[in-house]
N, C-alpha and C. Protein backbone atom coordinates (compact mmCIF):
# COMPACT_ATOMS: atom_id res chain seq x y z
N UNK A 1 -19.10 57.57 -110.86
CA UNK A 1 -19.40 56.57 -111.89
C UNK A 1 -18.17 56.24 -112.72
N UNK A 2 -17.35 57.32 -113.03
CA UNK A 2 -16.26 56.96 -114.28
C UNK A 2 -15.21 57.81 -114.08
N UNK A 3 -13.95 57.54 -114.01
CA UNK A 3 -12.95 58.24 -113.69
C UNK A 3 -12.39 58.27 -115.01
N UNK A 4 -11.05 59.53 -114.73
CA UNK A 4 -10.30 59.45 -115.67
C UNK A 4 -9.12 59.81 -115.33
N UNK A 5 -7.75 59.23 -116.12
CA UNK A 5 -6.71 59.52 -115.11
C UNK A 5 -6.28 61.32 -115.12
N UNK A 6 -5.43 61.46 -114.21
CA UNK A 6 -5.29 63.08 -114.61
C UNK A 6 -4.64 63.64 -115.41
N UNK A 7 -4.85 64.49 -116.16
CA UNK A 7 -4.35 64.98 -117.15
C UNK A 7 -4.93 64.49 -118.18
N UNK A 8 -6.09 63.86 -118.03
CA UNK A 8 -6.69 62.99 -119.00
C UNK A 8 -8.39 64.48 -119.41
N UNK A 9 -8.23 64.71 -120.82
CA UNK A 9 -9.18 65.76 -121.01
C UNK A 9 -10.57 64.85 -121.41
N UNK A 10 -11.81 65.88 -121.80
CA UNK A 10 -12.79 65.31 -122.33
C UNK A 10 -13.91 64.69 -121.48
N UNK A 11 -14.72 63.35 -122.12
CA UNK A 11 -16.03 63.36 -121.47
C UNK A 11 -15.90 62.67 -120.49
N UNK A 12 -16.69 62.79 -119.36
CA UNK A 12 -16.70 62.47 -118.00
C UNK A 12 -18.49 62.39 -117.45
N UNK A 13 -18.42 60.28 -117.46
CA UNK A 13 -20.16 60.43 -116.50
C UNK A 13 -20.25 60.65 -115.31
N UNK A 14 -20.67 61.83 -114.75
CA UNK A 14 -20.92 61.86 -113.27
C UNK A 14 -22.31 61.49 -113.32
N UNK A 15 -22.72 61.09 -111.87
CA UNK A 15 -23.93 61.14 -111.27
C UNK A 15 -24.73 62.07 -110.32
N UNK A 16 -25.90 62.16 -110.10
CA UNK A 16 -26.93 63.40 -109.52
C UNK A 16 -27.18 62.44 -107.76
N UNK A 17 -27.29 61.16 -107.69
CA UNK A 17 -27.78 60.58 -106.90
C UNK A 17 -27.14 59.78 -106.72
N UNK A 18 -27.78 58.76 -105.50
CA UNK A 18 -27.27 57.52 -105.00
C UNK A 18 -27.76 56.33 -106.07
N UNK A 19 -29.11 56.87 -106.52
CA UNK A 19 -29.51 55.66 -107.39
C UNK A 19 -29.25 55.63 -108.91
N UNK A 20 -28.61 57.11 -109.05
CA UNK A 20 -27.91 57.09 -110.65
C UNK A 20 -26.17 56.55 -110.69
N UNK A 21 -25.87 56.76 -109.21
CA UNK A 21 -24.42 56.00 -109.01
C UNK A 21 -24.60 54.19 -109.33
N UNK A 22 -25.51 54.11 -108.64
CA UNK A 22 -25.81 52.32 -108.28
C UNK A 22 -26.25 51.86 -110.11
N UNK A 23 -26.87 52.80 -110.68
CA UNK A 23 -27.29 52.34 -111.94
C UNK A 23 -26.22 52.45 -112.34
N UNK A 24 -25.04 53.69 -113.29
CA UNK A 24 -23.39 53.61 -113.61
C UNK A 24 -22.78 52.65 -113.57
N UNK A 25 -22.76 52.15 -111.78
CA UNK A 25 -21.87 51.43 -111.84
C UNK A 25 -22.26 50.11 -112.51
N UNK A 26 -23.21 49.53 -112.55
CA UNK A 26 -24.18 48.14 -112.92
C UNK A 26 -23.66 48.36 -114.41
N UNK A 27 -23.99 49.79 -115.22
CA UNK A 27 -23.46 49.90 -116.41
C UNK A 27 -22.12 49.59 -116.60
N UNK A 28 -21.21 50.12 -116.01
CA UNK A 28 -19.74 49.93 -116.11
C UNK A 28 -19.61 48.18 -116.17
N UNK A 29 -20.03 47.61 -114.94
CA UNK A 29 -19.95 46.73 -114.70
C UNK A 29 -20.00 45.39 -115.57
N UNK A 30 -21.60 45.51 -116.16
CA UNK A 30 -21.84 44.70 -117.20
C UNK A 30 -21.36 45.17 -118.61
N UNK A 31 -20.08 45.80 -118.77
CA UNK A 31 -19.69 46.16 -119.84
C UNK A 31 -20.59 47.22 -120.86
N UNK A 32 -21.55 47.90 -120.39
CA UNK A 32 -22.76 47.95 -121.64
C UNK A 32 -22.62 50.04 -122.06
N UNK A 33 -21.36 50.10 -121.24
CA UNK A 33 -20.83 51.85 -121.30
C UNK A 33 -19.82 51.47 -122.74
N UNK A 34 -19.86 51.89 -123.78
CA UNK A 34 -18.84 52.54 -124.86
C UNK A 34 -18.39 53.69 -124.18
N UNK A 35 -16.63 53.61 -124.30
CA UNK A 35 -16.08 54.49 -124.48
C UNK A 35 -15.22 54.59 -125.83
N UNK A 36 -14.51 55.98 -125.99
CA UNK A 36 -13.58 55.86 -127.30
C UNK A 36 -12.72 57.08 -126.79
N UNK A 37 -11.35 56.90 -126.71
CA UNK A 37 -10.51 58.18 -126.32
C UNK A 37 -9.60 57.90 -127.94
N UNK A 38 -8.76 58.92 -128.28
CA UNK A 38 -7.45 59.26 -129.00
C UNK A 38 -6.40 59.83 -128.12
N UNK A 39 -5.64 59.18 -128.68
CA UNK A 39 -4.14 59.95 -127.74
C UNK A 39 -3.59 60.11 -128.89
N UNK A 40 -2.34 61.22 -129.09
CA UNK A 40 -1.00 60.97 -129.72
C UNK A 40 0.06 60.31 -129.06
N UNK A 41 0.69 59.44 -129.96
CA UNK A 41 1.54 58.75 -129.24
C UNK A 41 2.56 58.99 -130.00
N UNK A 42 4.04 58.66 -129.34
CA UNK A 42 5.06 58.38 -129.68
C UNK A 42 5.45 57.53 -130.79
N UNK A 43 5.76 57.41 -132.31
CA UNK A 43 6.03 56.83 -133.49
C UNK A 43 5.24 56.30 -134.21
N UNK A 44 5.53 55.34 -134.99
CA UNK A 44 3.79 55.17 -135.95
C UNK A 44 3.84 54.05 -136.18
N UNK A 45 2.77 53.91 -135.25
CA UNK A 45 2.55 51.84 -135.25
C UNK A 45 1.90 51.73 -136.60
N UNK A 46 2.61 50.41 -136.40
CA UNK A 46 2.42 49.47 -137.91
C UNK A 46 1.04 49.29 -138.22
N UNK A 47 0.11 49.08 -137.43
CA UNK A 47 -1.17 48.95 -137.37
C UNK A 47 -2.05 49.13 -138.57
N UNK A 48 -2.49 48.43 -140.08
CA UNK A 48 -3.25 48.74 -141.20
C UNK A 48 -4.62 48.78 -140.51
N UNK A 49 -5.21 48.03 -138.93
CA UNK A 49 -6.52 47.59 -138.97
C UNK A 49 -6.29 47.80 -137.21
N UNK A 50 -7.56 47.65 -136.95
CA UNK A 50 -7.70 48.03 -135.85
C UNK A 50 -6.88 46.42 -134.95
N UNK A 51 -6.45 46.67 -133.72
CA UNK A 51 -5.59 45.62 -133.03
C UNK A 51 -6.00 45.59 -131.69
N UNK A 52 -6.05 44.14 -130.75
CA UNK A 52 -6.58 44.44 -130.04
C UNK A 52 -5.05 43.99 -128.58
N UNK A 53 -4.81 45.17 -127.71
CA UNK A 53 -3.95 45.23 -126.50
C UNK A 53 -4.66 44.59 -125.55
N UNK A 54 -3.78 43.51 -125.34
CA UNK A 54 -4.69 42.62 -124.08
C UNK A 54 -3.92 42.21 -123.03
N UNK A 55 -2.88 42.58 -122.92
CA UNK A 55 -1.72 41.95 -121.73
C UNK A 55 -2.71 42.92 -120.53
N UNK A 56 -2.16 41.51 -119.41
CA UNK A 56 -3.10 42.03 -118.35
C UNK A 56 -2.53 43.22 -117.50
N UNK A 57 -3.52 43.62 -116.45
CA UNK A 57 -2.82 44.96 -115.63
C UNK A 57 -3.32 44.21 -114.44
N UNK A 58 -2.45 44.36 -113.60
CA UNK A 58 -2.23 43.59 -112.09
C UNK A 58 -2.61 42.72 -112.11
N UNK A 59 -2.37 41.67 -113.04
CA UNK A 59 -2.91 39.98 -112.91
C UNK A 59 -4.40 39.81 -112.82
N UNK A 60 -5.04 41.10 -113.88
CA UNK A 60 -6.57 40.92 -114.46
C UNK A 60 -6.31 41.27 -115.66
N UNK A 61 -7.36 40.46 -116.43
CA UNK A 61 -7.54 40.89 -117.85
C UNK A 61 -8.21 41.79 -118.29
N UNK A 62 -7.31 42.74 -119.57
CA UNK A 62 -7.84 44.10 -119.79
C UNK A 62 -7.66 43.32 -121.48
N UNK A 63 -8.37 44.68 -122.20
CA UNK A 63 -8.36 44.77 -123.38
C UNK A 63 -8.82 45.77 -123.93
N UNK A 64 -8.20 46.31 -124.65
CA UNK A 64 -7.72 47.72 -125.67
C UNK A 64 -7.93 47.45 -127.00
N UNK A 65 -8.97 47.75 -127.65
CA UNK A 65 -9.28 47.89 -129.24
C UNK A 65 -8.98 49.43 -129.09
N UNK A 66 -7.33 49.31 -130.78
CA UNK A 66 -6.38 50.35 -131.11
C UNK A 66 -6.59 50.75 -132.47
N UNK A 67 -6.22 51.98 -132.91
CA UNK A 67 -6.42 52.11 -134.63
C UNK A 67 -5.46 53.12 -134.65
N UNK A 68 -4.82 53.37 -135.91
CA UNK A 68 -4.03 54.41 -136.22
C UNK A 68 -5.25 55.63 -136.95
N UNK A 69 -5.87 56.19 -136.54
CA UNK A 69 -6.18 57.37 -137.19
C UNK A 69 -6.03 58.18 -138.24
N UNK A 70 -4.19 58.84 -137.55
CA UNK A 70 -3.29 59.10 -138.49
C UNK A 70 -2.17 59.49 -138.57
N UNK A 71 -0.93 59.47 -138.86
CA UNK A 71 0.25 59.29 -138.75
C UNK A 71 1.08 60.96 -139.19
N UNK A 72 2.12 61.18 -138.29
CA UNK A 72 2.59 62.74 -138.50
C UNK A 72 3.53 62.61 -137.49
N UNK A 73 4.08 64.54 -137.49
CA UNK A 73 5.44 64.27 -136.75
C UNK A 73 5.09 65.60 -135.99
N UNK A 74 5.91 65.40 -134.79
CA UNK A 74 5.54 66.29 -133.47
C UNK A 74 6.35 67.34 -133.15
N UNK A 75 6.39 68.23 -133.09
CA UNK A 75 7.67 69.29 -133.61
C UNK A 75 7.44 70.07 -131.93
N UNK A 76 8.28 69.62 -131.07
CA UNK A 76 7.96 70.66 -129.47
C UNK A 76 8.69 71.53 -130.12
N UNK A 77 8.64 72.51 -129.24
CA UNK A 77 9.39 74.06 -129.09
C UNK A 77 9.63 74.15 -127.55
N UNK A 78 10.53 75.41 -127.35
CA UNK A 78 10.97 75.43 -128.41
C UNK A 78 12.30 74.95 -128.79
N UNK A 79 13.42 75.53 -129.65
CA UNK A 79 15.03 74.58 -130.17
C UNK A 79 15.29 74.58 -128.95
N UNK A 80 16.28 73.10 -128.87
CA UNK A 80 16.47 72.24 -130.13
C UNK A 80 16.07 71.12 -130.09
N UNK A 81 14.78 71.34 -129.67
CA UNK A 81 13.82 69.95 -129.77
C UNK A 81 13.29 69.41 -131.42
N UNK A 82 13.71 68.37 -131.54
CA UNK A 82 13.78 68.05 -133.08
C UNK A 82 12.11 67.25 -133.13
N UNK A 83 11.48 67.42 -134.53
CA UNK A 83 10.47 66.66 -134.90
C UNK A 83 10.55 64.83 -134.88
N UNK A 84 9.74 64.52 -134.38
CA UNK A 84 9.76 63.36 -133.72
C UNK A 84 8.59 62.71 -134.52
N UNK A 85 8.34 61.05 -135.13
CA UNK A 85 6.95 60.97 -135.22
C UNK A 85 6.30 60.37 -134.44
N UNK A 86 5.10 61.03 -135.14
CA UNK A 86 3.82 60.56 -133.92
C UNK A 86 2.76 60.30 -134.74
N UNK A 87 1.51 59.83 -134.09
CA UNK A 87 0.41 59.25 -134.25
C UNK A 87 -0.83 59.54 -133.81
N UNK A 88 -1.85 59.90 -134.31
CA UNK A 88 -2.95 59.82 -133.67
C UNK A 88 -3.95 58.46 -133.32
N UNK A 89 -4.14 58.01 -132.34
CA UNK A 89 -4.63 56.46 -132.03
C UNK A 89 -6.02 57.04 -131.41
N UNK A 90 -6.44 55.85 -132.27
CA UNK A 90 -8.19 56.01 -131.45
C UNK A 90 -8.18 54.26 -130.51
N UNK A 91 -8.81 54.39 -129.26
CA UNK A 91 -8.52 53.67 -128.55
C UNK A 91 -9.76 53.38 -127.62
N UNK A 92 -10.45 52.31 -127.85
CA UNK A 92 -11.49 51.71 -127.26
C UNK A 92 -11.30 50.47 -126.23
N UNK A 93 -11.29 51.31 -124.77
CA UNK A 93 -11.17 49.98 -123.89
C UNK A 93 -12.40 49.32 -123.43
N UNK A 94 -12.37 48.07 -123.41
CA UNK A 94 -13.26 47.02 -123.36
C UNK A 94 -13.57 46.66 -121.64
N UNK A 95 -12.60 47.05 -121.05
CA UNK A 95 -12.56 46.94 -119.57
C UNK A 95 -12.28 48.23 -119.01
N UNK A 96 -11.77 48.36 -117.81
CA UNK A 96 -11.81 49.63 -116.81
C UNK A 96 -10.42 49.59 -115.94
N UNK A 97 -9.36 48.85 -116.33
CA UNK A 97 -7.98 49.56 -115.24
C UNK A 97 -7.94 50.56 -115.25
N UNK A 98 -6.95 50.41 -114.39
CA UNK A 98 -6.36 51.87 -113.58
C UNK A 98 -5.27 52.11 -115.12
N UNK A 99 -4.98 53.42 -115.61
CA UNK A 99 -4.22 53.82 -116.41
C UNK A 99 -4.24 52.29 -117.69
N UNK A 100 -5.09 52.06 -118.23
CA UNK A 100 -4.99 50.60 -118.95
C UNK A 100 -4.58 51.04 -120.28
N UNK A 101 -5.19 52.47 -121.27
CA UNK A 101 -4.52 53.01 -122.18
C UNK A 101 -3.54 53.14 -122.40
N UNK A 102 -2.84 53.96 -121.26
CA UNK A 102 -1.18 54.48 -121.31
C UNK A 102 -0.62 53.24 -121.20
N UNK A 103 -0.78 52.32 -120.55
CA UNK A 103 -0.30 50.69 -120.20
C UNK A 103 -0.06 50.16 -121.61
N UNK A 104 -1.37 49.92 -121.86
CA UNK A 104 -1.59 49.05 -122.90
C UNK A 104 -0.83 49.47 -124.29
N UNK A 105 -0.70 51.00 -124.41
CA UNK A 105 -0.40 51.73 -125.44
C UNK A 105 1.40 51.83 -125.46
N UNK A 106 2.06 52.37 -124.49
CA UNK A 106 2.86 51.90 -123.87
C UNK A 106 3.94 50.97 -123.76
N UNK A 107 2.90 49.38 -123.88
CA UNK A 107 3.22 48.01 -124.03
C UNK A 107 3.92 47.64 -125.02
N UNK A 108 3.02 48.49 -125.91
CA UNK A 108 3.00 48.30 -127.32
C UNK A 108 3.76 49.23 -128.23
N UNK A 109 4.76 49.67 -127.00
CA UNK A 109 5.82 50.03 -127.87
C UNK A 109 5.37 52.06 -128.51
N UNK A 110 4.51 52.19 -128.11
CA UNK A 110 4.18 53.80 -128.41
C UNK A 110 3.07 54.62 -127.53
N UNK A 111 4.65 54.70 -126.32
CA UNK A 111 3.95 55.78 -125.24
C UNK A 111 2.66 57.07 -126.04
N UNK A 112 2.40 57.33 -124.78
CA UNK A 112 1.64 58.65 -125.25
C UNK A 112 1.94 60.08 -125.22
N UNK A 113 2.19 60.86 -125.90
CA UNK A 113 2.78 61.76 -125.73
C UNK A 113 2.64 62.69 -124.62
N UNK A 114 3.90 63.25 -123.61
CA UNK A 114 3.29 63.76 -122.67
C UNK A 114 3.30 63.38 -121.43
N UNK A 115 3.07 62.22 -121.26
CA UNK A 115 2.97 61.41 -120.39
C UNK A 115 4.41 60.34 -119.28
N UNK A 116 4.61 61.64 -118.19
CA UNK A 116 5.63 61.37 -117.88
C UNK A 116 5.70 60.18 -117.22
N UNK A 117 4.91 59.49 -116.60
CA UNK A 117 4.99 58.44 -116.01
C UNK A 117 5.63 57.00 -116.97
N UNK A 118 5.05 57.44 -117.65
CA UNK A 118 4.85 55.82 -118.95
C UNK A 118 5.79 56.24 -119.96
N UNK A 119 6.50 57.11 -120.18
CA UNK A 119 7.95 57.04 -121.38
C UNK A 119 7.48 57.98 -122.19
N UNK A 120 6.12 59.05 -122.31
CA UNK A 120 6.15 60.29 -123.15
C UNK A 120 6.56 61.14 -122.98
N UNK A 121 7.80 61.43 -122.35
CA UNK A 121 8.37 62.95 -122.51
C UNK A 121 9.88 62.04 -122.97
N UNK A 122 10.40 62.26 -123.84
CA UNK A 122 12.04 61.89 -124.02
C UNK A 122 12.99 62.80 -122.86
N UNK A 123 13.88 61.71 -122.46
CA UNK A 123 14.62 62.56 -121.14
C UNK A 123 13.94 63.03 -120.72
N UNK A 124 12.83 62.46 -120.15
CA UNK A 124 11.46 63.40 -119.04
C UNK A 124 11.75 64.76 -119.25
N UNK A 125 12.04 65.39 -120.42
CA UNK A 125 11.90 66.69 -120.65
C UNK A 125 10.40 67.23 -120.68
N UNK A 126 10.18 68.07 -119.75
CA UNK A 126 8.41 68.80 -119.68
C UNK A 126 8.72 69.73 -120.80
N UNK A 127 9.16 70.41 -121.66
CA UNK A 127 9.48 71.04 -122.36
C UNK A 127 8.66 70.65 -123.88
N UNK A 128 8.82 69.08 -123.54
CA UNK A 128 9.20 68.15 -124.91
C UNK A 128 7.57 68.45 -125.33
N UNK A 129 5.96 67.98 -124.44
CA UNK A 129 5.02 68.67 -124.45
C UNK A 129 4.33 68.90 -123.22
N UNK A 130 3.58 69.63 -123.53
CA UNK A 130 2.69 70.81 -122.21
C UNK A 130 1.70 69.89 -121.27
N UNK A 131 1.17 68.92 -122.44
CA UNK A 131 0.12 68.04 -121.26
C UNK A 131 0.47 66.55 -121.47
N UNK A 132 -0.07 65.79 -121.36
CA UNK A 132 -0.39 64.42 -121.62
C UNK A 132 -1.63 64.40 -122.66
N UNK A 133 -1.43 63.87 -123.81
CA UNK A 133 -2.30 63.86 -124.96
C UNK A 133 -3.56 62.68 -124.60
N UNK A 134 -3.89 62.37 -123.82
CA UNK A 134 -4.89 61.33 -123.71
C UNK A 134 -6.18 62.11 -123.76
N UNK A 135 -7.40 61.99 -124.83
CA UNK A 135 -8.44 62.62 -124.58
C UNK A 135 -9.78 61.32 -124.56
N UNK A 136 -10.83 61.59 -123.49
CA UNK A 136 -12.12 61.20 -123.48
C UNK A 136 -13.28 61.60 -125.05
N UNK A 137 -12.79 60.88 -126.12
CA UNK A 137 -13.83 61.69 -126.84
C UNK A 137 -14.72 60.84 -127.08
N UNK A 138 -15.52 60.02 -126.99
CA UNK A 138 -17.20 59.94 -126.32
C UNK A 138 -17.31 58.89 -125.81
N UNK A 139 -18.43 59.19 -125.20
CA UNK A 139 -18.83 58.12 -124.00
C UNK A 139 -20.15 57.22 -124.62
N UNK A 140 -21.02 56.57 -124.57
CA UNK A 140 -22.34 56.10 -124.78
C UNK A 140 -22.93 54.89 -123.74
N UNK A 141 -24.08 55.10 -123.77
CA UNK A 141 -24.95 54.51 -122.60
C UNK A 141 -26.15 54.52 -122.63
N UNK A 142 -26.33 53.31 -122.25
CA UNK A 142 -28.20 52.89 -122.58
C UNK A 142 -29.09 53.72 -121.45
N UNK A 143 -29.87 54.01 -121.41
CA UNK A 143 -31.02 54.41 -120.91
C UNK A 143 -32.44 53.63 -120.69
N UNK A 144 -33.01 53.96 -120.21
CA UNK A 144 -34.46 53.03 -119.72
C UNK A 144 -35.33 52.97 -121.23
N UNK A 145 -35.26 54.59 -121.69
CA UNK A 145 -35.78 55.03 -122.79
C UNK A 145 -35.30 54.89 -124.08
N UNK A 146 -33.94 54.81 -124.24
CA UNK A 146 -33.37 54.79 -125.63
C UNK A 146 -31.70 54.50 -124.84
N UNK A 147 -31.01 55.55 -125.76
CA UNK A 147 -29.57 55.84 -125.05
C UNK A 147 -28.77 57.01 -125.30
N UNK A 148 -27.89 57.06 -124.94
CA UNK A 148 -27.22 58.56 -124.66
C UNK A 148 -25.89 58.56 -125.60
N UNK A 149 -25.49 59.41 -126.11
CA UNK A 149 -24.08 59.31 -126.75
C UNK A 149 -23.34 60.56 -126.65
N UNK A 150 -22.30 60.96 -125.43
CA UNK A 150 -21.73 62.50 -125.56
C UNK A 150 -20.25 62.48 -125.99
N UNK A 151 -20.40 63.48 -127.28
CA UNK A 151 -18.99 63.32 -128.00
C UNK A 151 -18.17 64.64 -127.90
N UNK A 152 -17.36 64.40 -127.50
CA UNK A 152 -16.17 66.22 -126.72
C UNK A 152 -14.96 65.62 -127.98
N UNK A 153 -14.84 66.89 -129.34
CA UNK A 153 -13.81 66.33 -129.46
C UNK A 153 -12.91 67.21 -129.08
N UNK A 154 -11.43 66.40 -129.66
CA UNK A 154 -9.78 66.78 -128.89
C UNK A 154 -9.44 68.25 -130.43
N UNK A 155 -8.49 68.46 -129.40
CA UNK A 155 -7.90 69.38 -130.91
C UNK A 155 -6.68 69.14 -130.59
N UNK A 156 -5.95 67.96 -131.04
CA UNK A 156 -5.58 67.68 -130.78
C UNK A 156 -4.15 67.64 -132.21
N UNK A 157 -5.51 68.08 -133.74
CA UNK A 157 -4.83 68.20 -134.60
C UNK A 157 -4.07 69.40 -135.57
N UNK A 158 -4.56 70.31 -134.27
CA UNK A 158 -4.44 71.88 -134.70
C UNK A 158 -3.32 72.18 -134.83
């Protein structure tokens, strides 16, 4: 039903059946799944209000509703890795690319931390941090009966 890229923590809809897959996907499909992840990212976007990332990914249109959370500095270990700032972003995609967060986030000028593919490790140092900061923290979805809402959070601020 819902992927996530790897290294990507948090909530994840699987399915039991063929006919809870076929329902998922209809959900995905017609837009009617909320998601909401946070990443830390690389420096501290200007952002007073939430913003919305819309440049496309492979010549389809995506879109990324962004927020600054909250703003701080990232101290790897160990020396002589210097404190760097960073950000906590809450990040609601509206569509489903492949990697459209890290993209979109990225785009916009503040990789995610971690994330060697897309510009979060400085000098692709693995040193710099341990994972890729992208977390799944909740999912929501209608039901026949009501609807569902599962929230995993990150610790992301410990």
């Amino acid at each position: 039903c819902h992927r996530l890229d790897y290294g990507t923590s948090g909530a994840l809809l699987l399915a039991c059946s063929k006919e809870a897959a076929q329902r998922c996907t209809e959900l995905f499909a017609s837009r009617r799944v909320n998601k909401r992840y946070h990443a830390l990212v690389l420096g501290h976007p200007p952002w007073d209000e939430e913003v919305c990332l819309d440049g496309p990914i492979d010549g389809k249109p995506s879109e990324t509703f962004a927020r600054v959370v909250k703003r701080g500095r990232w101290a790897a270990s160990p020396a002589p890795h210097v404190a760097r700032e960073a950000a906590l972003v809450e990040a609601r995609p509206t569509t489903g690319r492949t990697h459209q967060i890290r993209l979109h986030l990225t785009g916009a000028g503040y990789p995610i931390l971690g994330d060697l593919e897309y510009g979060g490790c400085p000098q692709n140092d693995k040193a710099f941090a341990f994972r890729t900061f992208l977390h799944s923290s909740t999912i929501e979805f209608p039901l026949l009966d009501g609807s569902v809402s599962v929230e995993v959070p990150h610790d992301f601020e410990q």
